[in-house]
PDB file of N, CA and C in Angstrom:
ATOM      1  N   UNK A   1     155.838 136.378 -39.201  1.00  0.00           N
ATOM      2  CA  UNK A   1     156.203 135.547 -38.067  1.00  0.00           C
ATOM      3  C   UNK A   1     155.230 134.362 -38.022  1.00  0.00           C
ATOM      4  N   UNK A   2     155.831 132.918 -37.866  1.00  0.00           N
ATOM      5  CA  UNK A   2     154.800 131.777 -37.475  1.00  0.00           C
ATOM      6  C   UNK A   2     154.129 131.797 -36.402  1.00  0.00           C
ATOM      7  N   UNK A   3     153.402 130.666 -36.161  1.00  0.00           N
ATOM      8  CA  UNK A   3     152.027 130.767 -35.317  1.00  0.00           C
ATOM      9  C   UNK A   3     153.105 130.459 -34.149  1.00  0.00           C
ATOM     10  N   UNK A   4     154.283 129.079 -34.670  1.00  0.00           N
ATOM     11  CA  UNK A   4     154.357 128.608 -33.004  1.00  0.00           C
ATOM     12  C   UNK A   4     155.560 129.795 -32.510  1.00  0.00           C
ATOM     13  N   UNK A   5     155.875 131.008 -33.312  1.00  0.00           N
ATOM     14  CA  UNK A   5     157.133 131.776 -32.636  1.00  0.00           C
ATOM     15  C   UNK A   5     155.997 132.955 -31.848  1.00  0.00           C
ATOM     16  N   UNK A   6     154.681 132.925 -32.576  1.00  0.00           N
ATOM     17  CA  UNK A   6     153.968 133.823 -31.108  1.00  0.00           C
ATOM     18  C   UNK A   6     153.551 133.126 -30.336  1.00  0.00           C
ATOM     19  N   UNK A   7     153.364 131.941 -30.268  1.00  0.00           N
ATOM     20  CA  UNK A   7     152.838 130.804 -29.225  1.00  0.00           C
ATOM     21  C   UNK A   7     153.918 131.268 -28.074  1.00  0.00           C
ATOM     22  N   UNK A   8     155.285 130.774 -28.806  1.00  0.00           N
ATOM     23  CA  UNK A   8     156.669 131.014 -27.735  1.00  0.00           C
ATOM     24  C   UNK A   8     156.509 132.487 -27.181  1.00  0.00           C
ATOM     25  N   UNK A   9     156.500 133.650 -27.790  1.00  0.00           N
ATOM     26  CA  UNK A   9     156.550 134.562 -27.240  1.00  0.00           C
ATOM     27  C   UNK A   9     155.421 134.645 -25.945  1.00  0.00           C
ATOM     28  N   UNK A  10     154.029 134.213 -26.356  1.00  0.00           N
ATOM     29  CA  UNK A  10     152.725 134.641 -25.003  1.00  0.00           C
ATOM     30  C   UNK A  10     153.616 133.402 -24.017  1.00  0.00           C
ATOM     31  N   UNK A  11     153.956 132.556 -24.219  1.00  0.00           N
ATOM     32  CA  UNK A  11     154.143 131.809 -23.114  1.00  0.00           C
ATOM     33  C   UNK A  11     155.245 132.326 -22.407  1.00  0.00           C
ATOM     34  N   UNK A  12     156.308 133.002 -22.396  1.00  0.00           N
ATOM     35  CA  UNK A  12     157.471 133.893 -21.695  1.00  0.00           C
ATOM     36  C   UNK A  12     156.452 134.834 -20.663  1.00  0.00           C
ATOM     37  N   UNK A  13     155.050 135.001 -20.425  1.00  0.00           N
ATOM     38  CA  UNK A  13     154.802 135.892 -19.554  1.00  0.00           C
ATOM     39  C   UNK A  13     154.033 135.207 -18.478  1.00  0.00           C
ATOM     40  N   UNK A  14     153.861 133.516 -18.739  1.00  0.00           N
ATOM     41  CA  UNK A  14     152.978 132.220 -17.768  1.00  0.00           C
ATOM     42  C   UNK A  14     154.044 132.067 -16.439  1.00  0.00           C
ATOM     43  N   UNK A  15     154.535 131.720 -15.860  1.00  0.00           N
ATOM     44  CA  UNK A  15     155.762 131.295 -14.784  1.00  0.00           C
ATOM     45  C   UNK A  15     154.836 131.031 -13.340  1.00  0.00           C
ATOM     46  N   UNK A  16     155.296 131.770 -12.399  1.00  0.00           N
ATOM     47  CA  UNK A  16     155.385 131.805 -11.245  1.00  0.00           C
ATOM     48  C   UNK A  16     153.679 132.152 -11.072  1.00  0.00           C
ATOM     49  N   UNK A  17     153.620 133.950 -11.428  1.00  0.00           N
ATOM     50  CA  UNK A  17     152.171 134.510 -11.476  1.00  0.00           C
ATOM     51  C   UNK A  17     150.799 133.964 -11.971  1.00  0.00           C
ATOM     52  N   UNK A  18     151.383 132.454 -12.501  1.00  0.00           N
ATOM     53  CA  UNK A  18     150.431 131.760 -13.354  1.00  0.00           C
ATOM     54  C   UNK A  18     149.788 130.416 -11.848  1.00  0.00           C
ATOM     55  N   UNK A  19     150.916 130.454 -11.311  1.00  0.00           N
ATOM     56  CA  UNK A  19     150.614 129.192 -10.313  1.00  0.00           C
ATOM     57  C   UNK A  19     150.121 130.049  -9.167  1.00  0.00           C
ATOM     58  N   UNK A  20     150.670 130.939  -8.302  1.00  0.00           N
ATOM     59  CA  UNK A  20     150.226 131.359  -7.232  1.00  0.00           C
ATOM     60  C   UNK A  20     149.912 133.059  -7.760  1.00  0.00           C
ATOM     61  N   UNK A  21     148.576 133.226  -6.823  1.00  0.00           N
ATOM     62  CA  UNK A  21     147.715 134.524  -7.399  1.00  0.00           C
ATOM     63  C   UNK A  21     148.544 135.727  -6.866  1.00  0.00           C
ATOM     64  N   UNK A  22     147.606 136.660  -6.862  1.00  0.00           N
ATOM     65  CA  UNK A  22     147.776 138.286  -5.999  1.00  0.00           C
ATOM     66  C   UNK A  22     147.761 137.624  -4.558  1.00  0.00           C
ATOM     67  N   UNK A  23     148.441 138.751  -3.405  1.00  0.00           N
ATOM     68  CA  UNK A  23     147.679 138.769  -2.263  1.00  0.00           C
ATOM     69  C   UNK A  23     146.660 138.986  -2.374  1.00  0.00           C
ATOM     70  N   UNK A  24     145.898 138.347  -1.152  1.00  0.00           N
ATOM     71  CA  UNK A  24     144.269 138.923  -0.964  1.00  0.00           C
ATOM     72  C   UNK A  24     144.039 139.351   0.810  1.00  0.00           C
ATOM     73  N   UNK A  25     143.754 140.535   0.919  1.00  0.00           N
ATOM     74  CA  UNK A  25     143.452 140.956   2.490  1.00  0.00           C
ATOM     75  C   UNK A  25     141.785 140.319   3.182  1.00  0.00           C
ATOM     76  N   UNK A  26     141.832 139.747   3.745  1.00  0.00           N
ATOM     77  CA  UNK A  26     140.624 138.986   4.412  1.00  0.00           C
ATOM     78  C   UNK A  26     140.281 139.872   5.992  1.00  0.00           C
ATOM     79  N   UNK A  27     139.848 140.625   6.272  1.00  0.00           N
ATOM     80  CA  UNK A  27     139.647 140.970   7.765  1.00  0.00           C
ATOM     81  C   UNK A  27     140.888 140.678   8.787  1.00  0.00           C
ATOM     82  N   UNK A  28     142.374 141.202   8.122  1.00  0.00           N
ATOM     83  CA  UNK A  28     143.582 141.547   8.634  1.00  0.00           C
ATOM     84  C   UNK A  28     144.109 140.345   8.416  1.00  0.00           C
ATOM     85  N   UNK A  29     143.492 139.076   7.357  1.00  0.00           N
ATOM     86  CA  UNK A  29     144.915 137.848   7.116  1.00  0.00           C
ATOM     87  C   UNK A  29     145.201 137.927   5.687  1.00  0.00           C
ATOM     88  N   UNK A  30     146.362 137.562   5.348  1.00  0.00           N
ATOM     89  CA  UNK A  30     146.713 137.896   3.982  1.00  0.00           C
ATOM     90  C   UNK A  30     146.589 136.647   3.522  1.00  0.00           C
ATOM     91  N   UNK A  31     146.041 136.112   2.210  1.00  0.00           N
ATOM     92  CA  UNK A  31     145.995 135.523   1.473  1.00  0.00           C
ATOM     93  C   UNK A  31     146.662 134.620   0.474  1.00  0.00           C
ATOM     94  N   UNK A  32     147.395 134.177   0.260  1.00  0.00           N
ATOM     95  CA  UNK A  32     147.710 134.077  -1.574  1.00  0.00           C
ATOM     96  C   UNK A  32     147.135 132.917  -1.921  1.00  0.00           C
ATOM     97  N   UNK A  33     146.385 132.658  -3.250  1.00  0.00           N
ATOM     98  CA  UNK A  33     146.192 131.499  -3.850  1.00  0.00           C
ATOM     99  C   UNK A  33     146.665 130.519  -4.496  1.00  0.00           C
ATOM    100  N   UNK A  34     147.165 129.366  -4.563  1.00  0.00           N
ATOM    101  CA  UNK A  34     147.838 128.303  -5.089  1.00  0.00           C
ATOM    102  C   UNK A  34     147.500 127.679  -6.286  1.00  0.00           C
ATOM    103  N   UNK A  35     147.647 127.385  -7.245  1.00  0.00           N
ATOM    104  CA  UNK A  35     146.870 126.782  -8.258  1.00  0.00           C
ATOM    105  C   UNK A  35     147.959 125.578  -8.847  1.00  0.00           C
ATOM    106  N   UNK A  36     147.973 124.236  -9.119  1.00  0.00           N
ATOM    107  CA  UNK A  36     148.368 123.669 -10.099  1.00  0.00           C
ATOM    108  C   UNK A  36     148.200 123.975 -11.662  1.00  0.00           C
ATOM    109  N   UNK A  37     149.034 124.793 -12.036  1.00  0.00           N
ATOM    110  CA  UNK A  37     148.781 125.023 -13.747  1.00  0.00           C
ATOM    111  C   UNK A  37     149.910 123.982 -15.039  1.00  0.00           C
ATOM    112  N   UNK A  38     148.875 123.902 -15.977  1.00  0.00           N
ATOM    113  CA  UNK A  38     149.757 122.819 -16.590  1.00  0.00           C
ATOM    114  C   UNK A  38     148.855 123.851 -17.694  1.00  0.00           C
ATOM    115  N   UNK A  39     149.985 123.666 -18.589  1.00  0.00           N
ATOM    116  CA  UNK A  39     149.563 124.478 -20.519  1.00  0.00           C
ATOM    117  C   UNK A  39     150.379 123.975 -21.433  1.00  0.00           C
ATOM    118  N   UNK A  40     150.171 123.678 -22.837  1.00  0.00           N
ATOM    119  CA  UNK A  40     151.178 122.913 -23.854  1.00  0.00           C
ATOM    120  C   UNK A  40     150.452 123.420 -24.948  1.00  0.00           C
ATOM    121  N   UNK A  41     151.351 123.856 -26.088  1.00  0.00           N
ATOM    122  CA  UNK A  41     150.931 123.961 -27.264  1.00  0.00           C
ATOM    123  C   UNK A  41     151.785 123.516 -28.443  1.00  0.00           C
ATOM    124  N   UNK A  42     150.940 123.585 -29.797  1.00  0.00           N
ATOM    125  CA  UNK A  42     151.894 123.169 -30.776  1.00  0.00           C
ATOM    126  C   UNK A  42     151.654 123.675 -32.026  1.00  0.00           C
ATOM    127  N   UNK A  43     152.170 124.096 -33.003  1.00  0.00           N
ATOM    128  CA  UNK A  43     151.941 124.236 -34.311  1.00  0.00           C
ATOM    129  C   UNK A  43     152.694 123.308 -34.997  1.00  0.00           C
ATOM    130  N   UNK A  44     152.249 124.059 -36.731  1.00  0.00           N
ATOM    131  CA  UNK A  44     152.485 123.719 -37.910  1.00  0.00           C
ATOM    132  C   UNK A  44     152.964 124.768 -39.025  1.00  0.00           C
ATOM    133  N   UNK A  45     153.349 124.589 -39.987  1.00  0.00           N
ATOM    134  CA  UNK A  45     153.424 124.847 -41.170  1.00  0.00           C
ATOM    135  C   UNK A  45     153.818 124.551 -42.193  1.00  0.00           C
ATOM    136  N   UNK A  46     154.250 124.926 -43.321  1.00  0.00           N
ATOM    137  CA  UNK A  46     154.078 124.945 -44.463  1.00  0.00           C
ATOM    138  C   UNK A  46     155.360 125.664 -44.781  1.00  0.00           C
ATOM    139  N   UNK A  47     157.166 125.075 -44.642  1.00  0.00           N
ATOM    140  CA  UNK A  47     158.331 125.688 -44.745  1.00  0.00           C
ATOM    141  C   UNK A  47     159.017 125.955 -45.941  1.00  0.00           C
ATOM    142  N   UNK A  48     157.538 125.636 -46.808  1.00  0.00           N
ATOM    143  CA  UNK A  48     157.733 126.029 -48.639  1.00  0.00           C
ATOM    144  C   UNK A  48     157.372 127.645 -48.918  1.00  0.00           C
ATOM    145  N   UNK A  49     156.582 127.759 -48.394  1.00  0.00           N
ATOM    146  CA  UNK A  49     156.157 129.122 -48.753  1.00  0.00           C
ATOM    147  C   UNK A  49     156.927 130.070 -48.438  1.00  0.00           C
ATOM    148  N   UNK A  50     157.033 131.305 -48.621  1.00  0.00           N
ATOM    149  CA  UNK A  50     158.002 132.534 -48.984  1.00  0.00           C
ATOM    150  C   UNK A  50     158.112 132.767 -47.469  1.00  0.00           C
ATOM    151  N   UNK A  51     156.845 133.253 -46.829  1.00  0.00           N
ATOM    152  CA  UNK A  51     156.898 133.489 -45.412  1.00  0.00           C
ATOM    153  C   UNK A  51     157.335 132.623 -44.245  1.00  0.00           C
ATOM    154  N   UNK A  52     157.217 131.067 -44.593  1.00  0.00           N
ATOM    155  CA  UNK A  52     157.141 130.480 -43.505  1.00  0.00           C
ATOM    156  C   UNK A  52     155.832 129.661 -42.865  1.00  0.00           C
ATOM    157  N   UNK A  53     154.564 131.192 -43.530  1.00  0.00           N
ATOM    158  CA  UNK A  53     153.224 130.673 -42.561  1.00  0.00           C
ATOM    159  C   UNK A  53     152.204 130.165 -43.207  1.00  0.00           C
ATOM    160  N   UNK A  54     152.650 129.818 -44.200  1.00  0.00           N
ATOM    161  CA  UNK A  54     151.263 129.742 -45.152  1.00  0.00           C
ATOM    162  C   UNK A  54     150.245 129.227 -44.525  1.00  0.00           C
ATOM    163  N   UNK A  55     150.592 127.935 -45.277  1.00  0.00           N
ATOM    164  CA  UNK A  55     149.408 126.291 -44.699  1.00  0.00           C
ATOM    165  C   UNK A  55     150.123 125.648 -43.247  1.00  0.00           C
ATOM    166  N   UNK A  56     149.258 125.687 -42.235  1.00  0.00           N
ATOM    167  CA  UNK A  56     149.295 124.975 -41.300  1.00  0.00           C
ATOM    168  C   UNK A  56     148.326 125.598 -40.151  1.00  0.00           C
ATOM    169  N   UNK A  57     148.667 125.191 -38.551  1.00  0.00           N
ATOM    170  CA  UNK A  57     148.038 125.228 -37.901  1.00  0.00           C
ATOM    171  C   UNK A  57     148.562 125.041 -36.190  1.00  0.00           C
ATOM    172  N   UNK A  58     147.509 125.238 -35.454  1.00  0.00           N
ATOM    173  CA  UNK A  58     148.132 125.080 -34.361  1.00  0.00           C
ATOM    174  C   UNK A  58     147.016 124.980 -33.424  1.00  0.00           C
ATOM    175  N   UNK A  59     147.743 124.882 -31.633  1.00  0.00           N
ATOM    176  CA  UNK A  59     146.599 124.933 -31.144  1.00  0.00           C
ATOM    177  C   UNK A  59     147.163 124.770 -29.571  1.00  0.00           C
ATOM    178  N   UNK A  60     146.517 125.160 -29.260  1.00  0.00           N
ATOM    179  CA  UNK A  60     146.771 124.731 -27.289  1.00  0.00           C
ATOM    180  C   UNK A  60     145.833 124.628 -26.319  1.00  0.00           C
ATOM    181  N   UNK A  61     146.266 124.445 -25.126  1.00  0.00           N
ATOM    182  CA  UNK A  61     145.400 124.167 -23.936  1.00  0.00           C
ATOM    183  C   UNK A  61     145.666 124.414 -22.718  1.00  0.00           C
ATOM    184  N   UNK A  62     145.198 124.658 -21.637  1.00  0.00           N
ATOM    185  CA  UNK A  62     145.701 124.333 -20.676  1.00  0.00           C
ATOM    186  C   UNK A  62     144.626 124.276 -19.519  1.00  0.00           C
ATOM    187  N   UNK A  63     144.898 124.273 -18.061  1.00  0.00           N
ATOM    188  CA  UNK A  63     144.299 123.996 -16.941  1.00  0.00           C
ATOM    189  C   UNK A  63     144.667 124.507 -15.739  1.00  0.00           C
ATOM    190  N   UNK A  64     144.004 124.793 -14.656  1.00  0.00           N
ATOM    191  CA  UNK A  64     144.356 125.201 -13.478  1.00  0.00           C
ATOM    192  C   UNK A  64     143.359 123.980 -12.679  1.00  0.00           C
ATOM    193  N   UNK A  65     144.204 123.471 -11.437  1.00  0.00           N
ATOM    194  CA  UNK A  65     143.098 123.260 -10.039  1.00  0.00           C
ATOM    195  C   UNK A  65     144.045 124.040  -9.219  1.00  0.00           C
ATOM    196  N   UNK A  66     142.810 124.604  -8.098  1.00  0.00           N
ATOM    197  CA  UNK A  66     143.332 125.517  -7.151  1.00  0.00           C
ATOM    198  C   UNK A  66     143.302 124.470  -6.289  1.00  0.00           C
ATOM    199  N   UNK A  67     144.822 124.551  -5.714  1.00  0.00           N
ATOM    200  CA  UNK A  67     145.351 123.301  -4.443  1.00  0.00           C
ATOM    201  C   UNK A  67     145.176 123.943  -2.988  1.00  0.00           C
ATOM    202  N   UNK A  68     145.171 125.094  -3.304  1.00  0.00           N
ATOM    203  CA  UNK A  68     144.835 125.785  -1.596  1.00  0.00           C
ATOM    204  C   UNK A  68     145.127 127.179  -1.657  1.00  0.00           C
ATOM    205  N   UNK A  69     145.866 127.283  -0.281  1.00  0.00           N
ATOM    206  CA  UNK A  69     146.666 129.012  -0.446  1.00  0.00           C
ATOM    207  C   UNK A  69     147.403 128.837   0.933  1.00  0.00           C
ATOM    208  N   UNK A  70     148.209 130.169   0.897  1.00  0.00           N
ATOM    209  CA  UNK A  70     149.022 130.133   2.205  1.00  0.00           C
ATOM    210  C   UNK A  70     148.597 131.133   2.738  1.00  0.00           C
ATOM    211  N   UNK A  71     147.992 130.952   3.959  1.00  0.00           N
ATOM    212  CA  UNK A  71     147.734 132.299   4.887  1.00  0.00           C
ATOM    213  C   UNK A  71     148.621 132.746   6.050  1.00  0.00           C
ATOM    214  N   UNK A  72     148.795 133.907   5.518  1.00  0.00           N
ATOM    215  CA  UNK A  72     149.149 134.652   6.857  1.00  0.00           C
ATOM    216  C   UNK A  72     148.497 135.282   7.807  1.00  0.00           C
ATOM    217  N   UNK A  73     148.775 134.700   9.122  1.00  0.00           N
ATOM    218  CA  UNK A  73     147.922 135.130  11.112  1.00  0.00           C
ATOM    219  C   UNK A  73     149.079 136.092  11.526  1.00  0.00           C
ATOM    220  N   UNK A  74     149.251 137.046  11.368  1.00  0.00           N
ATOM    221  CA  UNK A  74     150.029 138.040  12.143  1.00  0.00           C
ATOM    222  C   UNK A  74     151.537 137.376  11.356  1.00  0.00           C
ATOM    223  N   UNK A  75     152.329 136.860  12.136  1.00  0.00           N
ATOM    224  CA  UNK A  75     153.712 136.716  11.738  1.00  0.00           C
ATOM    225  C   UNK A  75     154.231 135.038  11.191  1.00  0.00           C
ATOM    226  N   UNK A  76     152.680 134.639  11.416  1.00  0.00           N
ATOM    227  CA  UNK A  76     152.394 132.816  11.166  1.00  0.00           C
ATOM    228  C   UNK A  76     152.361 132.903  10.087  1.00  0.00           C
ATOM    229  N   UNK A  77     152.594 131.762   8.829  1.00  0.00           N
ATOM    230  CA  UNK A  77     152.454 131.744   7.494  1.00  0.00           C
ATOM    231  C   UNK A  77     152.141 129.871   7.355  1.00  0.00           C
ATOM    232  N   UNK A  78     151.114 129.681   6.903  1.00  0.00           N
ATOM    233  CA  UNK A  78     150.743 128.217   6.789  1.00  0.00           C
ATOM    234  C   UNK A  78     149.839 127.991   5.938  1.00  0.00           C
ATOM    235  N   UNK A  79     150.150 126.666   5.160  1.00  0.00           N
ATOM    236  CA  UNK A  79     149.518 126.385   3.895  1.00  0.00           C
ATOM    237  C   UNK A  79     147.702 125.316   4.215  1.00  0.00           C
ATOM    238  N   UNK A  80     147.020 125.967   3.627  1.00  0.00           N
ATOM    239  CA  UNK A  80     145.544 125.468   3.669  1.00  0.00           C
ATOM    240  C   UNK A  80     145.701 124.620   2.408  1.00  0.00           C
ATOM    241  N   UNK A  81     145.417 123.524   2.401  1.00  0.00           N
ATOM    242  CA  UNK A  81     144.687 122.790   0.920  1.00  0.00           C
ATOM    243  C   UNK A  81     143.547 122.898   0.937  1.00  0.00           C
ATOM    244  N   UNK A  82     142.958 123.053  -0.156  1.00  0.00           N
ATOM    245  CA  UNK A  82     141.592 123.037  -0.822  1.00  0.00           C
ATOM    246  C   UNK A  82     141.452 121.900  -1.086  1.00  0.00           C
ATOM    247  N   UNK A  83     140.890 120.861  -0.026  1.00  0.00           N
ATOM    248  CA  UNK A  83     139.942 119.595   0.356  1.00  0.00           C
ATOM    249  C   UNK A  83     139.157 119.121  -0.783  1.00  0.00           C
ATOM    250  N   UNK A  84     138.788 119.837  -1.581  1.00  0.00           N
ATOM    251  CA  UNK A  84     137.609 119.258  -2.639  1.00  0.00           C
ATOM    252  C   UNK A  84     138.371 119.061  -3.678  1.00  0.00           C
ATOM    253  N   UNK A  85     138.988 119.937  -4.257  1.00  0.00           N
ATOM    254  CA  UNK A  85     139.592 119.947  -5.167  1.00  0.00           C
ATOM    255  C   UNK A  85     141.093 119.038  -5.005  1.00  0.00           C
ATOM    256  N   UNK A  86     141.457 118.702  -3.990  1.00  0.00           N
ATOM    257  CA  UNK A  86     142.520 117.512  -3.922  1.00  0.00           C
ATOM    258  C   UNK A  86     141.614 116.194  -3.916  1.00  0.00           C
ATOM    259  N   UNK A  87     140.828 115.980  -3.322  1.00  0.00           N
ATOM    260  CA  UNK A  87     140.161 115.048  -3.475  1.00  0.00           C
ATOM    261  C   UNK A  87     139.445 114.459  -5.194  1.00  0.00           C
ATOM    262  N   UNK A  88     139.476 115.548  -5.916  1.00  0.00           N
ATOM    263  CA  UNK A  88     139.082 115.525  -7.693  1.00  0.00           C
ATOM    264  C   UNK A  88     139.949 114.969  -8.228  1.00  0.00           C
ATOM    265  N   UNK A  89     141.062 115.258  -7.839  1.00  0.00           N
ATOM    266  CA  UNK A  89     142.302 115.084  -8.451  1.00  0.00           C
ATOM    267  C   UNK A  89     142.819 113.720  -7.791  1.00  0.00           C
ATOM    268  N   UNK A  90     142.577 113.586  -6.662  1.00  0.00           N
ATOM    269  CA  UNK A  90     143.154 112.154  -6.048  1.00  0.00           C
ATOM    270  C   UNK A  90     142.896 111.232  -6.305  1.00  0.00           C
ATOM    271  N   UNK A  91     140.830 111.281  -6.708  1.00  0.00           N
ATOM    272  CA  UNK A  91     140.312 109.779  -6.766  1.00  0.00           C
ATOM    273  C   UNK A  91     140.419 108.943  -7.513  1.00  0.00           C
ATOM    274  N   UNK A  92     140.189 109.908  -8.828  1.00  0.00           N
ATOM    275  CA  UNK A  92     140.825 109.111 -10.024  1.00  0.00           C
ATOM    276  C   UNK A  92     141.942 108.511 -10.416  1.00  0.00           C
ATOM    277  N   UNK A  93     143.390 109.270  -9.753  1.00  0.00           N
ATOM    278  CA  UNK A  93     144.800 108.336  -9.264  1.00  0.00           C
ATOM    279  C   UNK A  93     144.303 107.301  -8.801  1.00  0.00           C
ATOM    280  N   UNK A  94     143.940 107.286  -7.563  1.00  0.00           N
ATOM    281  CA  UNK A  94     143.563 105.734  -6.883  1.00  0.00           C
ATOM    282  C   UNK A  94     142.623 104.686  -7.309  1.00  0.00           C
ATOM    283  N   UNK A  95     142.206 105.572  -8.079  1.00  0.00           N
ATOM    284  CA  UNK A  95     141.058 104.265  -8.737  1.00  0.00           C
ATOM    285  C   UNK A  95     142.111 103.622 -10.012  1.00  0.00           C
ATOM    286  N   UNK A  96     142.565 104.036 -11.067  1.00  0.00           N
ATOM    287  CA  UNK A  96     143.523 103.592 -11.933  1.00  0.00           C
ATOM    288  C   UNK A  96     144.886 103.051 -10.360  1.00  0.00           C
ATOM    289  N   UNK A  97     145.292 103.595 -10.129  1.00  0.00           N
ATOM    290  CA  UNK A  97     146.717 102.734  -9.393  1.00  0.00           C
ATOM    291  C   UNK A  97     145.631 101.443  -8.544  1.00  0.00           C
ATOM    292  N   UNK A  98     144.454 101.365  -8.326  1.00  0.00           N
ATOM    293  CA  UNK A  98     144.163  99.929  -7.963  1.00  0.00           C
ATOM    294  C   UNK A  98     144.049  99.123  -8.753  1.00  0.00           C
ATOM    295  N   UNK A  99     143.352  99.602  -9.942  1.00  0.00           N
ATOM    296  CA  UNK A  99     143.550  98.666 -10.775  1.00  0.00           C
ATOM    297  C   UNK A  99     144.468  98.299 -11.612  1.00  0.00           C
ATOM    298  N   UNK A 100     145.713  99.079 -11.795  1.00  0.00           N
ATOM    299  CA  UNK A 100     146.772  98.418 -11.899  1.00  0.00           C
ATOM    300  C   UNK A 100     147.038  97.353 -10.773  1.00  0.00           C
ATOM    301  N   UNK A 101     147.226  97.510  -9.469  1.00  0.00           N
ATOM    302  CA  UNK A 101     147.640  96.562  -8.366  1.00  0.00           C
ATOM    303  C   UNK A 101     146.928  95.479  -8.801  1.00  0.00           C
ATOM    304  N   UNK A 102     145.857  95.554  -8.711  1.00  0.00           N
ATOM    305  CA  UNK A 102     144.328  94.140  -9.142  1.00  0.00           C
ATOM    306  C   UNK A 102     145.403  93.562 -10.355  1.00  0.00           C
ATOM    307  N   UNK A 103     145.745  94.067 -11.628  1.00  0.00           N
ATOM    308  CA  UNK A 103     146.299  93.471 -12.719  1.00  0.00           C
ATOM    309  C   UNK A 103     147.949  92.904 -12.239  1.00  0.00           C
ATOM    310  N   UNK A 104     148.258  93.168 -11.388  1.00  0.00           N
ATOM    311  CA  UNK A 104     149.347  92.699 -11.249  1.00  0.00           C
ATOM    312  C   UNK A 104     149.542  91.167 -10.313  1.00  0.00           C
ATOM    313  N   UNK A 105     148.412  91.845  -9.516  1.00  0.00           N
ATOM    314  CA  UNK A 105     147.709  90.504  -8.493  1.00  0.00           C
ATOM    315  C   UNK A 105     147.843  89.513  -8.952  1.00  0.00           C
ATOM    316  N   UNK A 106     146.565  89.483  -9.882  1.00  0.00           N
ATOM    317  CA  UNK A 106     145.920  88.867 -10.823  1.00  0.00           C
ATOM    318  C   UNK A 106     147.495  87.663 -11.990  1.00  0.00           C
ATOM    319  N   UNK A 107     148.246  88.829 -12.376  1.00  0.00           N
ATOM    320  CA  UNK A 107     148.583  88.247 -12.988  1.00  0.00           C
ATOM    321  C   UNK A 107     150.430  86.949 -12.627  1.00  0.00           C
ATOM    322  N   UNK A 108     150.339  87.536 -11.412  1.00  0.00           N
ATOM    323  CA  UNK A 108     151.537  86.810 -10.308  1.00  0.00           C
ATOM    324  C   UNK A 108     150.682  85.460  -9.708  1.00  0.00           C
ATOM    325  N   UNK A 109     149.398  85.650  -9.598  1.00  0.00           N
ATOM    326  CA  UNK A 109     148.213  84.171  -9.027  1.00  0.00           C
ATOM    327  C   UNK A 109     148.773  83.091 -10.557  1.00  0.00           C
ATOM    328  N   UNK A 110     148.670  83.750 -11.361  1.00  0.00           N
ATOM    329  CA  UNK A 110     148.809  82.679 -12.707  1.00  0.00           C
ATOM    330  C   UNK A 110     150.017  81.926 -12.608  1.00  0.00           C
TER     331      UNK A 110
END
């Protein structure tokens, strides 16, 4: 079997359980954790050889930021963001989308 048909297979078990966690019990509020997950992979090979796998290669990656969680207060259910970690993720958007705006400014003055 090639590298990228077990790549395909581990990734059939990432989905849902990959973005939001277990419950978690806190002193009678229930928990769950939120995560932004992003993962991509890729191979190679070598479709001369007898097997398929000879020569080649592969490789992947991926990432989580935790965006918050949703807690439950008795029969209440409401979503917390995680403040720091949106803010990691935000600043750097806004710093590139200004300076696009600045380049566009810039280039409508001409």
């Amino acid at each position: 079997m090639n590298l990228a048909v077990k790549l395909a297979e581990n990734a059939r078990s990432f989905g849902v359980t990959t973005a939001f966690g277990d419950p978690i019990q806190v002193e009678g509020v229930t928990l769950v954790p939120v995560a932004y997950v992003q993962y991509g992979f890729g191979a190679g090979g070598d479709a001369d050889t007898a097997e398929g796998d000879g020569a080649g290669g592969g490789g992947g990656g991926g990432m989580s930021i935790p965006v918050g969680a949703y807690v439950k207060y008795g029969d209440t259910v409401r979503f917390e963001p995680n403040v720091i970690a949106l803010l990691c993720v935000g600043i750097p958007f806004v710093w590139v989308a200004g300076k696009a705006l600045a380049r566009i400014i810039r280039a409508l003055k001409r």
